[in-house]
PDB file of N, CA and C in Angstrom:
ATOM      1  N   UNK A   1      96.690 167.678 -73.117  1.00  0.00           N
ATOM      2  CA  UNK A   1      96.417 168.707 -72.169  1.00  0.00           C
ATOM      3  C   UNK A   1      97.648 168.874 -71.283  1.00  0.00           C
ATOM      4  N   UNK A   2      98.031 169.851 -71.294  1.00  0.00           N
ATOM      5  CA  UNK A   2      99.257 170.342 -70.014  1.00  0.00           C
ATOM      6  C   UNK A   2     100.240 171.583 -70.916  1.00  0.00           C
ATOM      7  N   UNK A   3     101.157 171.957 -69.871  1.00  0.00           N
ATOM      8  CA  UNK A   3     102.343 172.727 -70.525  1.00  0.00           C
ATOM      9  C   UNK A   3     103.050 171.902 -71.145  1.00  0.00           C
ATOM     10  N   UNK A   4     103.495 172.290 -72.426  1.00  0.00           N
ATOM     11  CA  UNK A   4     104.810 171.516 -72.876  1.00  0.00           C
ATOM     12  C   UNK A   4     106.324 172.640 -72.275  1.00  0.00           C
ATOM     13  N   UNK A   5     106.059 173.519 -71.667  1.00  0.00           N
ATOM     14  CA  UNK A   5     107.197 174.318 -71.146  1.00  0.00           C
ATOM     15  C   UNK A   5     106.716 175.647 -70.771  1.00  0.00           C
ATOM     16  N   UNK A   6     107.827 176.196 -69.655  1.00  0.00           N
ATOM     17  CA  UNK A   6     107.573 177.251 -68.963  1.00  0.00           C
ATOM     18  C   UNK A   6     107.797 178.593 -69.582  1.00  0.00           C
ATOM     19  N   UNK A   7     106.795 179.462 -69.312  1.00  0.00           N
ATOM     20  CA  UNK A   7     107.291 180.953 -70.357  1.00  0.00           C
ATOM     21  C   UNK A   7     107.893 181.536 -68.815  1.00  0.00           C
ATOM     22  N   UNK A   8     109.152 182.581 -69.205  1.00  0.00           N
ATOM     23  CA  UNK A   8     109.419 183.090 -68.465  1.00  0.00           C
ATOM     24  C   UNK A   8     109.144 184.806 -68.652  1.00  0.00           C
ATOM     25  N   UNK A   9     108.390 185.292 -67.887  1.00  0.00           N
ATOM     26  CA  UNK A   9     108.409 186.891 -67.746  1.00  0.00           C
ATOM     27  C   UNK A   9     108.866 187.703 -66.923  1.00  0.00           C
ATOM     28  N   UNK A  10     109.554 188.563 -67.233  1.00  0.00           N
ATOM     29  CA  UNK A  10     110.114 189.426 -66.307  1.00  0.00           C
ATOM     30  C   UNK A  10     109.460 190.745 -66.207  1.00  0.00           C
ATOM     31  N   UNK A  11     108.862 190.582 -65.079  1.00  0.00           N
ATOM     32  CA  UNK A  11     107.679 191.405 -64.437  1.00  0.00           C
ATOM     33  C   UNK A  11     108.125 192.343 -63.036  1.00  0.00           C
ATOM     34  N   UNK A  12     108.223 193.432 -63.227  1.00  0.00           N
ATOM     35  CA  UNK A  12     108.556 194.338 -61.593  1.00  0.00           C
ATOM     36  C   UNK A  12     107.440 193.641 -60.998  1.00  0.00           C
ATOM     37  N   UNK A  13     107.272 193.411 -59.729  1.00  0.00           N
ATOM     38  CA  UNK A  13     106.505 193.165 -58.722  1.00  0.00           C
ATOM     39  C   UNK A  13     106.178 193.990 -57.610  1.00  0.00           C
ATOM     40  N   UNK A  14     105.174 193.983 -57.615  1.00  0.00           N
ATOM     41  CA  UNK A  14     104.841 195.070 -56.479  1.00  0.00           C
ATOM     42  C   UNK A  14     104.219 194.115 -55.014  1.00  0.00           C
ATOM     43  N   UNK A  15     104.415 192.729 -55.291  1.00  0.00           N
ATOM     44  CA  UNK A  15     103.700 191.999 -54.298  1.00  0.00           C
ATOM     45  C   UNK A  15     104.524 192.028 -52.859  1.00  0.00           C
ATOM     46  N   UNK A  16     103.783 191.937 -52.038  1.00  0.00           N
ATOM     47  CA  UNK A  16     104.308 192.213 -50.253  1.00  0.00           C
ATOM     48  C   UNK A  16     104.747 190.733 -50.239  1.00  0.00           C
ATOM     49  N   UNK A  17     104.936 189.538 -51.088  1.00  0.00           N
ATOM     50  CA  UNK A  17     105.355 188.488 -50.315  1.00  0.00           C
ATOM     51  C   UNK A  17     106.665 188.710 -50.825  1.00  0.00           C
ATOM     52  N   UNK A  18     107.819 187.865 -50.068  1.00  0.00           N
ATOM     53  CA  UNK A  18     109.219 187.919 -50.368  1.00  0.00           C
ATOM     54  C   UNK A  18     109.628 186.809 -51.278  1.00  0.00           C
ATOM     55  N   UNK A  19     108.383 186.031 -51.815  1.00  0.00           N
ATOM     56  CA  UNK A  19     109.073 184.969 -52.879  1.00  0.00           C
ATOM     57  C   UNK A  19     107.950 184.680 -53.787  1.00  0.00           C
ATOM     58  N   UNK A  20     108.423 184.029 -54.857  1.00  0.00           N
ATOM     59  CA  UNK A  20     107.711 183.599 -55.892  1.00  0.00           C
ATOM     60  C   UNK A  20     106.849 182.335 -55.690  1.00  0.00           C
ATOM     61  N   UNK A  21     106.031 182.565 -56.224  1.00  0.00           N
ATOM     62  CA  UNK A  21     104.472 181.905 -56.063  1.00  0.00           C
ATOM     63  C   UNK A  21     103.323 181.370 -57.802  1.00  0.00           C
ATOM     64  N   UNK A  22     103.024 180.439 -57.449  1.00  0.00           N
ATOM     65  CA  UNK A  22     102.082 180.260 -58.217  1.00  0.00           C
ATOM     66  C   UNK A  22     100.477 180.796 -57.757  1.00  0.00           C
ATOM     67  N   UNK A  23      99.866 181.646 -58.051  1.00  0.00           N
ATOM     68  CA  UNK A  23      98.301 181.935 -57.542  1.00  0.00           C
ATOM     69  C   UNK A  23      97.161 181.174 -57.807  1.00  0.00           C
ATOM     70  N   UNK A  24      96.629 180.563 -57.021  1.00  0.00           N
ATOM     71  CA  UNK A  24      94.819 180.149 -57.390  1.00  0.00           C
ATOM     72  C   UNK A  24      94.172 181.299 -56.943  1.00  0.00           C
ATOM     73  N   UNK A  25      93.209 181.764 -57.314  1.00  0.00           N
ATOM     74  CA  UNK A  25      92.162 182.766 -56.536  1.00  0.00           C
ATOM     75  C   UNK A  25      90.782 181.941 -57.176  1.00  0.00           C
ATOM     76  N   UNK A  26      90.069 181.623 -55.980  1.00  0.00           N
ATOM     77  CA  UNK A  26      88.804 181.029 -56.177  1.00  0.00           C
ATOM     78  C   UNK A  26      88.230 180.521 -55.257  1.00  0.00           C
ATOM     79  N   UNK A  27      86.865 179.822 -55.753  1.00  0.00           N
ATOM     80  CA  UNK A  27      86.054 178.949 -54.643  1.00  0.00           C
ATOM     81  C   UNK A  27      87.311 177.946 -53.926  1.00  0.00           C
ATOM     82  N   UNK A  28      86.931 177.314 -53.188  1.00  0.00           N
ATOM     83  CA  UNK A  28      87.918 176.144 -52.576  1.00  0.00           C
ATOM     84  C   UNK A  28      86.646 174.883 -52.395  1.00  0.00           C
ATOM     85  N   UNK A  29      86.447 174.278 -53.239  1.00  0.00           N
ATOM     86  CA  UNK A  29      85.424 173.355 -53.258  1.00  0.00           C
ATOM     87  C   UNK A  29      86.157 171.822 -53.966  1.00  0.00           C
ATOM     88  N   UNK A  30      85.358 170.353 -53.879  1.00  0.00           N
ATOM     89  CA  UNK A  30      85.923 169.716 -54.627  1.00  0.00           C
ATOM     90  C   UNK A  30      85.829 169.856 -56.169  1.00  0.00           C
ATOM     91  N   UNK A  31      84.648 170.870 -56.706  1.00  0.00           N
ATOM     92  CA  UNK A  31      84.475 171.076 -57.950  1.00  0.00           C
ATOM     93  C   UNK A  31      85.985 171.372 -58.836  1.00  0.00           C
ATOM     94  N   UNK A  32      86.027 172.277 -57.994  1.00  0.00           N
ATOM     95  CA  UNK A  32      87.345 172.788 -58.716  1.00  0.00           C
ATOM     96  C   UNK A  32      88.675 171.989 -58.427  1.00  0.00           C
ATOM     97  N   UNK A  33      89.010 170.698 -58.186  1.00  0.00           N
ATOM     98  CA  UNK A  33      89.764 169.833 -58.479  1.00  0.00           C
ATOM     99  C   UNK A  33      91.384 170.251 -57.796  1.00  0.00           C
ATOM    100  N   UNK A  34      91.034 170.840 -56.738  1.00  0.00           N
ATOM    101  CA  UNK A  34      92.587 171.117 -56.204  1.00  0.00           C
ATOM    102  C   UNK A  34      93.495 170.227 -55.786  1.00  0.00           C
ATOM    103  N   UNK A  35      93.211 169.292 -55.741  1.00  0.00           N
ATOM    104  CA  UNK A  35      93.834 168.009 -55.435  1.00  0.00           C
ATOM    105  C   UNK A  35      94.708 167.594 -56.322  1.00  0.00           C
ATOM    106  N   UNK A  36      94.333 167.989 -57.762  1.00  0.00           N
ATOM    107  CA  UNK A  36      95.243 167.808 -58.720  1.00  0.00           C
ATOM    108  C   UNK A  36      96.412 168.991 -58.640  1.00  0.00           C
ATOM    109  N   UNK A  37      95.149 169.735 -58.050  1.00  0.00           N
ATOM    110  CA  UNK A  37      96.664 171.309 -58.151  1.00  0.00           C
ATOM    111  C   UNK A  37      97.909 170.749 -57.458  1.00  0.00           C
ATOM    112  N   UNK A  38      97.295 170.533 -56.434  1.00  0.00           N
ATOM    113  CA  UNK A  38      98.451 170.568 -55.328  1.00  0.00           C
ATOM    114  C   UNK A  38      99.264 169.407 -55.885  1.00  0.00           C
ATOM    115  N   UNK A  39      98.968 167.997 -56.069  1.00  0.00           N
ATOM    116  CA  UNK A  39      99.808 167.043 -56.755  1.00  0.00           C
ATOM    117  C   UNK A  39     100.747 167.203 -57.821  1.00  0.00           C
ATOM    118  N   UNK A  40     100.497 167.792 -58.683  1.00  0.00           N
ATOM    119  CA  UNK A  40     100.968 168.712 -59.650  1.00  0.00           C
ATOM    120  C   UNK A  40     101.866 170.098 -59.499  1.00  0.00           C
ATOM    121  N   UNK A  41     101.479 170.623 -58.604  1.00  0.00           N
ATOM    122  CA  UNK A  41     102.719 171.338 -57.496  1.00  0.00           C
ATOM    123  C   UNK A  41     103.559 170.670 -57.422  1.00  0.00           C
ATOM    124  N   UNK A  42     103.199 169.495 -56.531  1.00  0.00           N
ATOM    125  CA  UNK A  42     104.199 168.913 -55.836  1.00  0.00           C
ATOM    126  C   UNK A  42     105.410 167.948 -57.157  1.00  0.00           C
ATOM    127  N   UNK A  43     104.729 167.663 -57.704  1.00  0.00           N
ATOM    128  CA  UNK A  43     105.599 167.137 -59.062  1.00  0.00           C
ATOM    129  C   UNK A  43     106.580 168.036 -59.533  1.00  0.00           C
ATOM    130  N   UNK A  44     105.822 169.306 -59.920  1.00  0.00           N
ATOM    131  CA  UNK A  44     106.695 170.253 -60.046  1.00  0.00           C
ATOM    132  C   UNK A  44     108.496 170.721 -59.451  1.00  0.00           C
ATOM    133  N   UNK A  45     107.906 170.506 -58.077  1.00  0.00           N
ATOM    134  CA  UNK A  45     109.033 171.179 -57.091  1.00  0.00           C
ATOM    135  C   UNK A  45     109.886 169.778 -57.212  1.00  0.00           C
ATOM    136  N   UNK A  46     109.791 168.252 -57.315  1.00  0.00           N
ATOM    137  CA  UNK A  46     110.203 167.418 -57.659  1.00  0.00           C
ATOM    138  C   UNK A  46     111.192 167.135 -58.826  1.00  0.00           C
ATOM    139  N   UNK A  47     110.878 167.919 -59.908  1.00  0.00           N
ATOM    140  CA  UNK A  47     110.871 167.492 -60.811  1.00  0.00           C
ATOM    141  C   UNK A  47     112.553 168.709 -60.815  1.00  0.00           C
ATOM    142  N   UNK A  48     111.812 170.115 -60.329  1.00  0.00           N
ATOM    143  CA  UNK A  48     112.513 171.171 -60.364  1.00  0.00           C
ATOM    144  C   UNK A  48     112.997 171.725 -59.012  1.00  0.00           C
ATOM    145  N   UNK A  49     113.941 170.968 -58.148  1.00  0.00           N
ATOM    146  CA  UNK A  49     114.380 170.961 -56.499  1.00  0.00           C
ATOM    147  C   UNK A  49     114.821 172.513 -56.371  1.00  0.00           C
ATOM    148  N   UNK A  50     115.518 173.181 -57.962  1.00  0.00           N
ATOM    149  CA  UNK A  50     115.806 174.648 -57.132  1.00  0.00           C
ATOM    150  C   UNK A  50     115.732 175.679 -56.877  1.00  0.00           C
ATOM    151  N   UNK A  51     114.124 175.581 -57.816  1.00  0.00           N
ATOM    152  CA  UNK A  51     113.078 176.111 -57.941  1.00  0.00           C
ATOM    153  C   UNK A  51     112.377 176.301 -56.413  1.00  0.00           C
ATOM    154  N   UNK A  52     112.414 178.170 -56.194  1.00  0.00           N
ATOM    155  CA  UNK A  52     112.005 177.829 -54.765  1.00  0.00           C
ATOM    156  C   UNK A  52     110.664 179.207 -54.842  1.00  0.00           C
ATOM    157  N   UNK A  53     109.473 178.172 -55.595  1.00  0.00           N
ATOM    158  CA  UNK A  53     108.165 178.674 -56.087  1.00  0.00           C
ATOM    159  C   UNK A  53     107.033 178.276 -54.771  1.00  0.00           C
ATOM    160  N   UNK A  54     106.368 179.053 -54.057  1.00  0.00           N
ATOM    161  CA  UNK A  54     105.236 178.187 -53.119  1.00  0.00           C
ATOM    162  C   UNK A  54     103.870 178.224 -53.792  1.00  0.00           C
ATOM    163  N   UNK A  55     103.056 177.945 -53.579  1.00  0.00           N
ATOM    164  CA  UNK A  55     101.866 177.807 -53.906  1.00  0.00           C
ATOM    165  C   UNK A  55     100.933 178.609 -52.787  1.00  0.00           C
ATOM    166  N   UNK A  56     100.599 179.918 -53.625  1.00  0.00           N
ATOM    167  CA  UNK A  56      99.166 180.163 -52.912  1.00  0.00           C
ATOM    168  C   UNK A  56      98.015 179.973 -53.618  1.00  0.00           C
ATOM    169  N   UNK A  57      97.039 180.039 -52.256  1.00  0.00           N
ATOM    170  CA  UNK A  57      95.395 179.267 -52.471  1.00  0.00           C
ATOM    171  C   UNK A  57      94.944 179.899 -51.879  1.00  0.00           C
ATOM    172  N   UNK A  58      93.829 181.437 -52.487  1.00  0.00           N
ATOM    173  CA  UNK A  58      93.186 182.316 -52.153  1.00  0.00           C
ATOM    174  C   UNK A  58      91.467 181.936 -52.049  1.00  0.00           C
ATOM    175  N   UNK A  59      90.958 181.529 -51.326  1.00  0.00           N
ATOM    176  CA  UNK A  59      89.286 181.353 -51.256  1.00  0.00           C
ATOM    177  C   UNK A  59      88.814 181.125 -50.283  1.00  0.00           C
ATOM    178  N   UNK A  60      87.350 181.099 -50.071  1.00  0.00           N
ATOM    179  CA  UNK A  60      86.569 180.871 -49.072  1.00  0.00           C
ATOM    180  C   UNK A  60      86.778 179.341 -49.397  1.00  0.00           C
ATOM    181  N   UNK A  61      86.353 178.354 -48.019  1.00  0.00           N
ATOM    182  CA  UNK A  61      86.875 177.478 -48.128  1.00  0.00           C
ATOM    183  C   UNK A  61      85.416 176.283 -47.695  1.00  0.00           C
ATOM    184  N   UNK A  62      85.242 175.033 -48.115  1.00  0.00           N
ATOM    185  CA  UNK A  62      84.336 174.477 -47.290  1.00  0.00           C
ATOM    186  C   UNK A  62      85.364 173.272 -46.443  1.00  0.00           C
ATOM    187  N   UNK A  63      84.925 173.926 -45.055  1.00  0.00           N
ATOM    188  CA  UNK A  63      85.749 173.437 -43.773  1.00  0.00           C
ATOM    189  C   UNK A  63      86.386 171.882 -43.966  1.00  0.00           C
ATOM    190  N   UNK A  64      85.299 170.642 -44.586  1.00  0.00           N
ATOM    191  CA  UNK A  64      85.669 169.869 -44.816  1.00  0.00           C
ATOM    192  C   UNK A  64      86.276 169.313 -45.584  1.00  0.00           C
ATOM    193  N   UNK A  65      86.352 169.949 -46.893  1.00  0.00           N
ATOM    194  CA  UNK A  65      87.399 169.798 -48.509  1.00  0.00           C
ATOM    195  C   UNK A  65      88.364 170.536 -47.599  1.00  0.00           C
ATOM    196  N   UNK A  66      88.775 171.537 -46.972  1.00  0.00           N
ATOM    197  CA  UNK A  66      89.899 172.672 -46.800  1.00  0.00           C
ATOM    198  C   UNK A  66      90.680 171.634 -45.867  1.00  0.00           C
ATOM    199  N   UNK A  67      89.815 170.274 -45.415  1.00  0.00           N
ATOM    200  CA  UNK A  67      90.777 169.713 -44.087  1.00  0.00           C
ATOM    201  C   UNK A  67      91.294 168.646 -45.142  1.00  0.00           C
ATOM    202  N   UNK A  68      90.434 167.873 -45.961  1.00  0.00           N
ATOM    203  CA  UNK A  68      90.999 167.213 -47.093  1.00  0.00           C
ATOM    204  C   UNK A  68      92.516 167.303 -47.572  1.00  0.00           C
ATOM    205  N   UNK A  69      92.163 168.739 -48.284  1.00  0.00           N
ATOM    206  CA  UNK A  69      93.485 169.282 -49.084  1.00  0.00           C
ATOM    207  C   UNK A  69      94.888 169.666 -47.693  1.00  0.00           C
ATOM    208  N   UNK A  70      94.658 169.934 -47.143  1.00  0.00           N
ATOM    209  CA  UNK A  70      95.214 169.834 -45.684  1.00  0.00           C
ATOM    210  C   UNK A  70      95.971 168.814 -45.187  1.00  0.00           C
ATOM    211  N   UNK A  71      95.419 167.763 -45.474  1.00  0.00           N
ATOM    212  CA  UNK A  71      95.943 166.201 -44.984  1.00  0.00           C
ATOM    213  C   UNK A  71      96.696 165.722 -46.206  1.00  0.00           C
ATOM    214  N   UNK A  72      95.799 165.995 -47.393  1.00  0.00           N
ATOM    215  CA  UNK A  72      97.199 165.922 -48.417  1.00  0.00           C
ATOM    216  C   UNK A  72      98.423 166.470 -48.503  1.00  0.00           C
ATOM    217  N   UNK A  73      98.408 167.948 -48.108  1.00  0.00           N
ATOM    218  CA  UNK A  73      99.281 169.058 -47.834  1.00  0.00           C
ATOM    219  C   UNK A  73     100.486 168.160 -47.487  1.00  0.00           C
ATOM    220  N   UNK A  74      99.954 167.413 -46.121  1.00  0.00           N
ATOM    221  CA  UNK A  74     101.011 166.941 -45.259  1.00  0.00           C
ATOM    222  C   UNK A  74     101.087 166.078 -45.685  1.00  0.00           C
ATOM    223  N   UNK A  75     100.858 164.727 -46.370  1.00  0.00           N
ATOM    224  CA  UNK A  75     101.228 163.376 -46.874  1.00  0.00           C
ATOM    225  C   UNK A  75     102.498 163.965 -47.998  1.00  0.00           C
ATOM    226  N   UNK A  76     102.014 164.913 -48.338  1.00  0.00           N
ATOM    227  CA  UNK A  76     103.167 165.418 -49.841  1.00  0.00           C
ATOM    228  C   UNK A  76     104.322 166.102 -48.997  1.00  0.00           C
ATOM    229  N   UNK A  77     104.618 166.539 -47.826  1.00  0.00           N
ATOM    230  CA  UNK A  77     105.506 167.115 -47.414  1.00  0.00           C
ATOM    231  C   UNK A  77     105.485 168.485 -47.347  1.00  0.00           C
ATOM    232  N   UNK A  78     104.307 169.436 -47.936  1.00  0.00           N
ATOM    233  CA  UNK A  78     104.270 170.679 -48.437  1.00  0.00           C
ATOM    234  C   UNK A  78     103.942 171.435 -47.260  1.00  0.00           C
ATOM    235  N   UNK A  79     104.306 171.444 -46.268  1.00  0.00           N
ATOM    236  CA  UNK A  79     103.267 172.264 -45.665  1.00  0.00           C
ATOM    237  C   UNK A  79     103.986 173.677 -45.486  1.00  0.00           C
ATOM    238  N   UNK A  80     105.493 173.659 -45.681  1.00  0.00           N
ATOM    239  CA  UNK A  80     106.336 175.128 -45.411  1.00  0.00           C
ATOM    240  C   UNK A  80     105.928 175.840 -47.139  1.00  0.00           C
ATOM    241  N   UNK A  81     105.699 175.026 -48.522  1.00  0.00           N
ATOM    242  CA  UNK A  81     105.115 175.704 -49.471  1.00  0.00           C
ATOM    243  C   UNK A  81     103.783 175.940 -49.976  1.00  0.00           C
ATOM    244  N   UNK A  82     103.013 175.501 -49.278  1.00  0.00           N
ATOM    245  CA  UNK A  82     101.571 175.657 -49.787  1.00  0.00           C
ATOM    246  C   UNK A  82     100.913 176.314 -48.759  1.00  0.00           C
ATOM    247  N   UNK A  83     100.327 177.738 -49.099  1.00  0.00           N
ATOM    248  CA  UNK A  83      99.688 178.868 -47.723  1.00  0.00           C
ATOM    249  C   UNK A  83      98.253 179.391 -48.604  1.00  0.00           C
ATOM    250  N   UNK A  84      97.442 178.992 -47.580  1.00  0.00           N
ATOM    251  CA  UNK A  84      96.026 179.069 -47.688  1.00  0.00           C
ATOM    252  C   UNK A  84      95.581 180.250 -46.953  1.00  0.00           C
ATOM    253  N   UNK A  85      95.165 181.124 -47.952  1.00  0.00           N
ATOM    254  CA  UNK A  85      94.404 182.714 -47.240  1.00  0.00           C
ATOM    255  C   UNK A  85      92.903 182.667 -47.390  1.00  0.00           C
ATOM    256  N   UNK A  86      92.175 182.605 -46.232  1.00  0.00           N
ATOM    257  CA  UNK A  86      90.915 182.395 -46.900  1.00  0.00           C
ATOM    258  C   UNK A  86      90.056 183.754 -48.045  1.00  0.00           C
ATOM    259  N   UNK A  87      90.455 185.012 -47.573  1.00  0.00           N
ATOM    260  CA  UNK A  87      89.892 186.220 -48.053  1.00  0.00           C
ATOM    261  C   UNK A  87      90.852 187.092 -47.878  1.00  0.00           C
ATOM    262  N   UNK A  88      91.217 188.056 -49.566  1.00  0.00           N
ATOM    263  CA  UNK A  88      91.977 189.101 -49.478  1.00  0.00           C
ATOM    264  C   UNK A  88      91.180 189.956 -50.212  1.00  0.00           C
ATOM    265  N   UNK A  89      91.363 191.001 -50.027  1.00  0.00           N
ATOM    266  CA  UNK A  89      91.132 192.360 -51.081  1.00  0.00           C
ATOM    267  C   UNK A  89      91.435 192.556 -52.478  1.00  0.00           C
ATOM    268  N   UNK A  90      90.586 193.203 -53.228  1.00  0.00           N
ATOM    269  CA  UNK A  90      90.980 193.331 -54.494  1.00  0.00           C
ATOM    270  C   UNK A  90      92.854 194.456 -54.259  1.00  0.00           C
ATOM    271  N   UNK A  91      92.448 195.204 -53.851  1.00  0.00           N
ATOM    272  CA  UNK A  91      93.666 195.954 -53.373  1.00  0.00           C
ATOM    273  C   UNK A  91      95.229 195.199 -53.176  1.00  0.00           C
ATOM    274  N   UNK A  92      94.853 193.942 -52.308  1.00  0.00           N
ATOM    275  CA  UNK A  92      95.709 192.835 -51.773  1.00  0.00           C
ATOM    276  C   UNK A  92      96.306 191.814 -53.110  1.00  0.00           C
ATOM    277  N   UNK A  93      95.250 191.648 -53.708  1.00  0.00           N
ATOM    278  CA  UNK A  93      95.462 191.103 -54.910  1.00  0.00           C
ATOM    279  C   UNK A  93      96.345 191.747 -55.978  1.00  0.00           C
TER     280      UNK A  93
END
């Protein structure tokens, strides 16, 4: 299970942020295992220093997993790449 390597696409963008991003859009629960996301992020940017990819995390959130992933945020150092929106628009999207 995993990537054995990165596809690269070259895609016009129409997105309002000024940098490249990986997207979650979803619940924010422990079901869905973000803990690995973010660890796995963070390996990433490790692995690849000049690579300057952030991580967004689009969902409603439950207050106490959202403080969880939060405190990990900061044990990993991430907190200028990993930005948590709780609710956007399909439009926004």
């Amino acid at each position: 299970m995993g990537i054995d390597h990165l596809l690269s696409i070259n895609i016009k963008s129409t997105s309002p942020l000024p940098y490249q991003y990986f997207l979650y859009v979803g619940v924010v629960k422990p079901l869905k295992n973000l803990e690995k996301l973010i660890q796995i992020y963070d390996q990433f940017l490790k692995q690849s220093p000049n690579k300057k990819i952030k991580l967004v995390i689009i969902g409603k959130a439950q207050s106490n997993y959202k403080n969880s992933l939060l405190q990990l945020i900061n044990l990993l150092k991430q907190e200028q790449n990993i930005i948590f929106k709780d609710v956007v628009t399909d439009a926004e999207l």
